[in-house]
Protein backbone atom coordinates (compact mmCIF):
# COMPACT_ATOMS: atom_id res chain seq x y z
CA UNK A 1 74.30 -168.19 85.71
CA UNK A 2 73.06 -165.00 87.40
CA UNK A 3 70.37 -165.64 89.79
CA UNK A 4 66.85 -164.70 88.33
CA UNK A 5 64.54 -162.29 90.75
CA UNK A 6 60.72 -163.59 90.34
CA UNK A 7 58.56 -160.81 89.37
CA UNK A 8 56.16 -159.11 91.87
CA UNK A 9 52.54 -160.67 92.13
CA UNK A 10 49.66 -158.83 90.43
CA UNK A 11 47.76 -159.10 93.95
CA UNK A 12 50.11 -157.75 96.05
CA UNK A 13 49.28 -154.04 95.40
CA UNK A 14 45.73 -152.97 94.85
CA UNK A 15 45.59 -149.86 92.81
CA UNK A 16 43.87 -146.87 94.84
CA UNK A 17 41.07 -146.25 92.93
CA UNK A 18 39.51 -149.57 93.84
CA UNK A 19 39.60 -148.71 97.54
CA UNK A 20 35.37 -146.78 98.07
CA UNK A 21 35.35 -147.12 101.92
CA UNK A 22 37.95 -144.47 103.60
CA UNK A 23 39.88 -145.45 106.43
CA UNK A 24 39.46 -144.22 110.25
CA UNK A 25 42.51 -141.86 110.02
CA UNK A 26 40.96 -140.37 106.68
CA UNK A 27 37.55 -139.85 108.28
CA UNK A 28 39.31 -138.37 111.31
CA UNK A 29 41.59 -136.08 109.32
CA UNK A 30 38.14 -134.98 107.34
CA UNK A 31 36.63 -134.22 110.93
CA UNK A 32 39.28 -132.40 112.46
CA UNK A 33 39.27 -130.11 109.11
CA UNK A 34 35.53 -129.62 109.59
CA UNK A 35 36.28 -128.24 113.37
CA UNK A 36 39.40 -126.43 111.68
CA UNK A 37 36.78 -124.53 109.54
CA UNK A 38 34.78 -123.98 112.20
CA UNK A 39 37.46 -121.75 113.45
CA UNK A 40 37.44 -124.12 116.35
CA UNK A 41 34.22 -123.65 117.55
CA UNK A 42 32.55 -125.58 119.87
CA UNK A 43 30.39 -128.01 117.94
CA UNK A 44 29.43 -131.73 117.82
CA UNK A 45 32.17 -133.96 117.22
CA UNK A 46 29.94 -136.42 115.98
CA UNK A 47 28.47 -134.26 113.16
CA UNK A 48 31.63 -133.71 112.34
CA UNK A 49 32.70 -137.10 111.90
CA UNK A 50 29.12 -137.92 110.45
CA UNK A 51 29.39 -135.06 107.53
CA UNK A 52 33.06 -135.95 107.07
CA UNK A 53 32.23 -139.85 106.55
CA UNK A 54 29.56 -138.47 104.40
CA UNK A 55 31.78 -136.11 102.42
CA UNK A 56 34.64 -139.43 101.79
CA UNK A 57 31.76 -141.46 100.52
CA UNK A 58 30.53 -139.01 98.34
CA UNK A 59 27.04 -139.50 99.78
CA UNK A 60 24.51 -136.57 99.39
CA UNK A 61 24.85 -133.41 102.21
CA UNK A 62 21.53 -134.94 104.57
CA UNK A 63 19.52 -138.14 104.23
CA UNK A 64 16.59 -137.25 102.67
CA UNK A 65 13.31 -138.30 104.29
CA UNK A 66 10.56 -139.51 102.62
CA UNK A 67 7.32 -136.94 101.78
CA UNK A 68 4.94 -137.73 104.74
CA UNK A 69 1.14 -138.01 102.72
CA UNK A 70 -0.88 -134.94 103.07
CA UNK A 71 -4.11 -135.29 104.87
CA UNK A 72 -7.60 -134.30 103.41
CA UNK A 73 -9.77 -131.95 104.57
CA UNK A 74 -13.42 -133.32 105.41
């Protein structure tokens, strides 16, 4: 009898699309492209990696803020 080979598990891969939070080396990559744009201008690396992590989550551009209540004149 020919030896049988078991079948992979169902759980061993997880397909792509269920992966939502990006990796380090993704976010990086993202940054580094930001700067790239830039034309490699000085800038802050942490905005970079901010709007990049932003970008990869598919959050919106800025936090919004909420509408501070206007005061009434007396």
């Amino acid at each position: 009898m020919p030896p049988t080979k078991k079948a992979p598990s169902p759980r061993a891969h997880k397909p792509l699309a269920a992966r939502t939070v990006p990796t380090r080396e993704e976010i990086a990559l993202r940054a580094y492209q930001i700067y790239l744009d830039r034309a490699g201008a000085p800038g802050n690396a942490f905005e970079d990696w901010t709007r990049a992590e932003r970008e990869l989550l598919g959050s919106p551009a800025k936090p919004r803020r909420k509408a501070a209540p206007k005061s009434q004149a007396a």
